[in-house]
Protein backbone atom coordinates (compact mmCIF):
# COMPACT_ATOMS: atom_id res chain seq x y z
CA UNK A 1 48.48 -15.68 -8.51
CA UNK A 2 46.69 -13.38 -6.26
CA UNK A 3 43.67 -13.24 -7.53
CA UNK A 4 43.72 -16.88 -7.65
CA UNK A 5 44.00 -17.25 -4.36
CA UNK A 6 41.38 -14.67 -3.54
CA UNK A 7 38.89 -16.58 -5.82
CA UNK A 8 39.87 -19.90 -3.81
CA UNK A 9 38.70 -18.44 -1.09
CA UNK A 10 35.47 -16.74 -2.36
CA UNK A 11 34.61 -20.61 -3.22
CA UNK A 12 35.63 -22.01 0.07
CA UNK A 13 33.67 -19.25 1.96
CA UNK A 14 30.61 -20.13 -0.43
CA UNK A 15 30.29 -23.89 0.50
CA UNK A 16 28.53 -25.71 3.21
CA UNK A 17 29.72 -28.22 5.44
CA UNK A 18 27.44 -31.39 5.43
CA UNK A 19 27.80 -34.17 7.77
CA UNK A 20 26.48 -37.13 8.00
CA UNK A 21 26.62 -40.52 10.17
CA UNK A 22 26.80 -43.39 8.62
CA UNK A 23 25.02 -46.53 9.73
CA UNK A 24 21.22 -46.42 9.46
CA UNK A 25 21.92 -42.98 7.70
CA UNK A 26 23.72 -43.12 4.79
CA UNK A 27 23.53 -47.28 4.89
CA UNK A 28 21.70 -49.98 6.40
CA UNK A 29 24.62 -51.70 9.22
CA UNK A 30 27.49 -53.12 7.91
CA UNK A 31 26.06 -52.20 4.07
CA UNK A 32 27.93 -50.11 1.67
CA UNK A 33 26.04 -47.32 -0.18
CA UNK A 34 23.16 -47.65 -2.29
CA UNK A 35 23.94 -46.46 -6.22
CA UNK A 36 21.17 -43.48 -5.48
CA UNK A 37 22.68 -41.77 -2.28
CA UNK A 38 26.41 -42.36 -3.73
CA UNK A 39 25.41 -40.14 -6.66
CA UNK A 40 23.61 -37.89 -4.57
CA UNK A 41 26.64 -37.62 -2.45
CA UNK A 42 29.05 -36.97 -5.34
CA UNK A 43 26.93 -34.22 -6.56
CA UNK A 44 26.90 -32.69 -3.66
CA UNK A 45 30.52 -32.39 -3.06
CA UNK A 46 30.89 -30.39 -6.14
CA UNK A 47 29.60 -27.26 -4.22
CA UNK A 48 30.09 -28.89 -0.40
CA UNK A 49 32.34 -30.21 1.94
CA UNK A 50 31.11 -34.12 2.66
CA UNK A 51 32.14 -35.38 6.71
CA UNK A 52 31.37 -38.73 7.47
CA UNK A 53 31.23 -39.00 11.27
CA UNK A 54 30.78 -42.37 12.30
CA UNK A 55 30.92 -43.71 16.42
CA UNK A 56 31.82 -47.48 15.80
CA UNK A 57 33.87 -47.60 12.63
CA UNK A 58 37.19 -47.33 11.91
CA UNK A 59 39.19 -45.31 8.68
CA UNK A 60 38.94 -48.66 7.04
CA UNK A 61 35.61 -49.79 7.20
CA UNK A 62 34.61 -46.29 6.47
CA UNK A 63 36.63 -45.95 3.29
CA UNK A 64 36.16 -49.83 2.81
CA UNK A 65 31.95 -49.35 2.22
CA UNK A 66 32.04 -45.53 1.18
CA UNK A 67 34.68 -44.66 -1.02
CA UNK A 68 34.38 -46.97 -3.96
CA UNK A 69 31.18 -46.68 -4.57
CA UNK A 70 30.71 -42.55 -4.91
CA UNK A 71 30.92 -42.58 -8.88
CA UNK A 72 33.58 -39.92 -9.09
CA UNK A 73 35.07 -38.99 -12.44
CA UNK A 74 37.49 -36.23 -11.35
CA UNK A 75 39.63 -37.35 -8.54
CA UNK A 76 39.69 -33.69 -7.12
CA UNK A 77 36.26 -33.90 -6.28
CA UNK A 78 37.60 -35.83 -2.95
CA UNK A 79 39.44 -33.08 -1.97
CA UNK A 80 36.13 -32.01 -0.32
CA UNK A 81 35.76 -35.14 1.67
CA UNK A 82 36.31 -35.98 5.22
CA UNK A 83 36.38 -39.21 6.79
CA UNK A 84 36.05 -39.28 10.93
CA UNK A 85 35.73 -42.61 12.45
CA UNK A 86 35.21 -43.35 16.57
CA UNK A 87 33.52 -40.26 16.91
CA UNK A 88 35.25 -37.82 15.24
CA UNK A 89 38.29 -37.99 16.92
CA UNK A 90 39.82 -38.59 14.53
CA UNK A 91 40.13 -36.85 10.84
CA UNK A 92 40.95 -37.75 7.60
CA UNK A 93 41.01 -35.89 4.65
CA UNK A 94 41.67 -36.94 1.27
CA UNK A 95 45.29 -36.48 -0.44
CA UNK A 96 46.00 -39.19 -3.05
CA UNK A 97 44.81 -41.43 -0.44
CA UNK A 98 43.27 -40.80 3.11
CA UNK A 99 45.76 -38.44 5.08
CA UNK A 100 45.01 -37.94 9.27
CA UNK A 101 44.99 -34.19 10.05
CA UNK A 102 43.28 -34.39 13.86
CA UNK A 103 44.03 -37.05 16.56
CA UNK A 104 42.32 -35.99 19.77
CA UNK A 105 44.01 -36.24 22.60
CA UNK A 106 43.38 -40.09 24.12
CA UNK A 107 42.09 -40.83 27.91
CA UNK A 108 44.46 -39.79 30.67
CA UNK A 109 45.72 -43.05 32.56
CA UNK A 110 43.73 -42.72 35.45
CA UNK A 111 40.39 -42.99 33.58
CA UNK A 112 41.29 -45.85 31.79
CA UNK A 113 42.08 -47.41 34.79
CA UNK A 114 39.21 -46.52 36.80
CA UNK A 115 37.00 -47.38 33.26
CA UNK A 116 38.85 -51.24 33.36
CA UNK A 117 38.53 -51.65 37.15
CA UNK A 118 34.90 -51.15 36.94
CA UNK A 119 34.55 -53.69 33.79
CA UNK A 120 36.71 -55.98 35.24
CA UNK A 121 34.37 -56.03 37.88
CA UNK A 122 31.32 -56.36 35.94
CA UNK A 123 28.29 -58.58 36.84
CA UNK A 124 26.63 -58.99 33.53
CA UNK A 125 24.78 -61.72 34.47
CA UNK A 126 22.45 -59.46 36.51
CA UNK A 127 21.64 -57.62 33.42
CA UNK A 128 21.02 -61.43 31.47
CA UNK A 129 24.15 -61.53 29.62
CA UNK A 130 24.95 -65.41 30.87
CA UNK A 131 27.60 -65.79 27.88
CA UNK A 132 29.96 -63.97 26.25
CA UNK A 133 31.67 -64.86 23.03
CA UNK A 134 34.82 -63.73 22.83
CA UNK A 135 37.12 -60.37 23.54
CA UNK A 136 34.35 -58.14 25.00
CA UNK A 137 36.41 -54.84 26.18
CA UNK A 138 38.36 -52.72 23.36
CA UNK A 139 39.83 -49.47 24.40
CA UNK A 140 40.35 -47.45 21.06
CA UNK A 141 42.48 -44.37 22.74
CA UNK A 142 39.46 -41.74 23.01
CA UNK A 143 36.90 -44.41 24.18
CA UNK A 144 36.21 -47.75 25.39
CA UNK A 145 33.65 -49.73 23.51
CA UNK A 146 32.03 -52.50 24.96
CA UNK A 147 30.65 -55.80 22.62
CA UNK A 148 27.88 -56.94 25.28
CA UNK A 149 27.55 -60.31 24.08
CA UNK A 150 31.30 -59.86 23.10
CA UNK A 151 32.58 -59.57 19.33
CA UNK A 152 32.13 -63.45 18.19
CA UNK A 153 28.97 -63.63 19.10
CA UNK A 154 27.13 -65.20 16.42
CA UNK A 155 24.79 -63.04 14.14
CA UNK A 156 21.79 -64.49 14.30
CA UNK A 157 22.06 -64.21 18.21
CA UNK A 158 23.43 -60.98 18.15
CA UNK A 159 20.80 -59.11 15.63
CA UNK A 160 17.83 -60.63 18.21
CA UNK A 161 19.34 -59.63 21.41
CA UNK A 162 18.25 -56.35 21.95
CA UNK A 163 17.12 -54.81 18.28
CA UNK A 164 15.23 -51.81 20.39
CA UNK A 165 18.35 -51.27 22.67
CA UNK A 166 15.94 -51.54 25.95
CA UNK A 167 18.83 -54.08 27.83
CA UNK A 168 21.34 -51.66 27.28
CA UNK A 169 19.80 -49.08 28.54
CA UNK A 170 19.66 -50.67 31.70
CA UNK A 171 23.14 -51.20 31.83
CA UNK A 172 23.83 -48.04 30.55
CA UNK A 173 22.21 -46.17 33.55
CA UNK A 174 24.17 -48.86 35.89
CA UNK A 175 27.59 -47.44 34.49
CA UNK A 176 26.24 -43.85 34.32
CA UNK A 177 25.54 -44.20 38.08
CA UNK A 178 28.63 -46.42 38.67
CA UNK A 179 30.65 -43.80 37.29
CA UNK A 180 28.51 -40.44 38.53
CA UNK A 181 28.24 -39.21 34.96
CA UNK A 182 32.00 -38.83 34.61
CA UNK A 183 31.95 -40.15 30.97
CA UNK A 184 29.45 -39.70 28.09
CA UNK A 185 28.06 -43.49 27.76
CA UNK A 186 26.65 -44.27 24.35
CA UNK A 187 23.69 -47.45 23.44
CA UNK A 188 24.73 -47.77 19.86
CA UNK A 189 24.75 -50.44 16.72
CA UNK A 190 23.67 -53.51 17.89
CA UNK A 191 25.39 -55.26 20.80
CA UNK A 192 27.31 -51.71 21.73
CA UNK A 193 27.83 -49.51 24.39
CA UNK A 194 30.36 -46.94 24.39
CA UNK A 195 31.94 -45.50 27.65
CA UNK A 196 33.81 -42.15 25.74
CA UNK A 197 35.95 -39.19 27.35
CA UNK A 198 33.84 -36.14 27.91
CA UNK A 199 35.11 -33.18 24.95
CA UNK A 200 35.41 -36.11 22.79
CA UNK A 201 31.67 -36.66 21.27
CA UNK A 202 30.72 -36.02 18.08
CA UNK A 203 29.78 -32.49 18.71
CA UNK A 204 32.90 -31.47 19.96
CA UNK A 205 35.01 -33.09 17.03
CA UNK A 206 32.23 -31.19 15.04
CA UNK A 207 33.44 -28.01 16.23
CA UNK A 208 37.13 -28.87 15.38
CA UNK A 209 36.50 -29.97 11.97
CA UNK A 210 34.56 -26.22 11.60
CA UNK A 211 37.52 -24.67 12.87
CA UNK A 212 40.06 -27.30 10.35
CA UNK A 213 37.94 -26.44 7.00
CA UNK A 214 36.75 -22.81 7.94
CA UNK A 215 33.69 -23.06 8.33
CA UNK A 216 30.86 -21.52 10.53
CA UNK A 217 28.54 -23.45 12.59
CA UNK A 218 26.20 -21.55 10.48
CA UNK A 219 27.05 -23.42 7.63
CA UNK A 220 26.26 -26.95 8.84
CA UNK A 221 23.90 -29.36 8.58
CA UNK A 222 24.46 -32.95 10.08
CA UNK A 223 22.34 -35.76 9.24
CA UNK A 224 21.69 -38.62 11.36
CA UNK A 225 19.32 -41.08 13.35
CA UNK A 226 20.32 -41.46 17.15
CA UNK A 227 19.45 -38.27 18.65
CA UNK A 228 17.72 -40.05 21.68
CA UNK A 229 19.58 -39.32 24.94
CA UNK A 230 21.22 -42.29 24.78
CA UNK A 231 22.44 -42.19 21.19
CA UNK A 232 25.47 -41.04 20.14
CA UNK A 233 23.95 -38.15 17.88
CA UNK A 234 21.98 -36.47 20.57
CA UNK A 235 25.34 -34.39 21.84
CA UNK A 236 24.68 -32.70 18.23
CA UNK A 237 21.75 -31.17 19.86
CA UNK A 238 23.75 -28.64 21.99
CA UNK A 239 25.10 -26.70 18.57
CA UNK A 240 22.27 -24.53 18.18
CA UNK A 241 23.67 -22.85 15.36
CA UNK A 242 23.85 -26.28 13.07
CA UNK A 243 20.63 -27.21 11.00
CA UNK A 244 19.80 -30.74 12.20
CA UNK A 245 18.22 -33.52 10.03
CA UNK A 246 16.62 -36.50 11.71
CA UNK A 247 16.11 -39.77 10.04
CA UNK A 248 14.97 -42.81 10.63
CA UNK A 249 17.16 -44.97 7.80
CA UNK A 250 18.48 -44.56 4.34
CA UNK A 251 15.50 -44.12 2.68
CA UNK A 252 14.81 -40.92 4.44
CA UNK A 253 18.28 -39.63 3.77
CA UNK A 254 18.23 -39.94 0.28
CA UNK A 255 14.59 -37.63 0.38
CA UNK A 256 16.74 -34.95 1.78
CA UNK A 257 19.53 -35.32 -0.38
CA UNK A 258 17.52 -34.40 -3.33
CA UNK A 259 16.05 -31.28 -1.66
CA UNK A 260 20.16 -30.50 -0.42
């Protein structure tokens, strides 16, 4: 039984920690995984731990486009995966099922209130927004996430708006001014902008997965495609002691995936 263990832990100590985002990494938005990165994915996580940090989505939409589609034959294989939706806070690991094993800690009253009071107060018409369709403002605990042209906005209308995220980076640097850099404000997907606690980015839920799994910062490499300042990636930059893969979509990722 001893020597089990010990060899358990030989293994463990042997395997890598490989992250990835999701949209315009591992998938085009709001598409499930192509056949060629799910395999590449599953034969990775034979010798790997497999995190999928994602800003935007949630546990379900996560395990709704991922899961299915890795062509798994022996269920312990997912063992090695970890799910981490709104940017990492929190952390799911599979157990007959998806099981959550972090929940960082949520925004303290008084920021959420001086986040809404600022919102509330708004004038997006200055910044061209003349209509908004639908609930616009969703606080999600560890962040609020804003829907500029508001979450019923049609799609045709929403995927012209602002495809090279120019508008919301001038309403980004209104809030980061507003605000005097209190929060880390994210320009992400398409009609997004995230206003998220500071120790909550994807960096520092990076660090506590690490710490969950036992692994050193040595031993990861994170994949994604927003490391401009803006993007919610670029906080990866500060872990100097992570191997960092920059892509610009899918195609790219599945390149380095063979060479992994």
């Amino acid at each position: 039984m001893g020597y089990f263990i010990f060899e358990r832990l030989l293994y463990t100590l042997e395997m890598k920690l490989l992250i990835f985002d999701y949209d315009k990494t591992l998938a085009k938005p709001i598409e499930s995984l192509t056949p060629a990165i799910a395999s590449e994915l599953v034969r990775l996580l034979e010798k790997n731990f497999i995190a999928i940090i994602s800003g935007g989505r949630d546990l379900n939409q996560l395990d709704r486009l991922l899961t299915k589609y890795l062509p798994i034959r022996e269920k312990e294989l997912l063992f090695h995966l970890y799910l981490c939706p709104w940017y990492g806070n929190q952390i799911y690991r599979w157990n007959n099922g998806y099981r959550l094993i972090f929940d960082a800690p949520h925004m303290s009253d008084i920021e959420r209130r001086e986040i809404f009071s600022v919102l509330d107060n708004f004038q997006w018409e200055n910044f061209g927004i003349k209509r908004i369709y639908g609930d616009q403002i969703e606080d999600r605990g560890t962040f609020v996430s804003i829907n500029c042209l508001g979450k019923d906005v049609p799609k045709e209308i929403k995927e012209k708006w602002d495809p090279d995220k120019a508008k919301r980076l001038v309403i980004k640097r209104a809030l980061d001014n507003t605000f005097n850099n209190k929060f880390d404000i994210y320009a992400t997907g398409r009609n997004t902008i995230d206003i998220v606690s500071k120790d909550n980015t994807k960096a520092d839920n990076t660090i506590v997965l690490a710490k969950l799994i036992g692994v050193p910062l040595s031993d990861i490499v994170y994949t994604g495609d927003e490391f401009t300042p803006h993007g919610n990636d670029f906080p990866m930059l500060e872990l100097d002691q992570i191997k960092i893969n920059m892509v610009n979509g899918p195609e790219e990722t599945l390149e380095i995936l063979k060479r992994m």
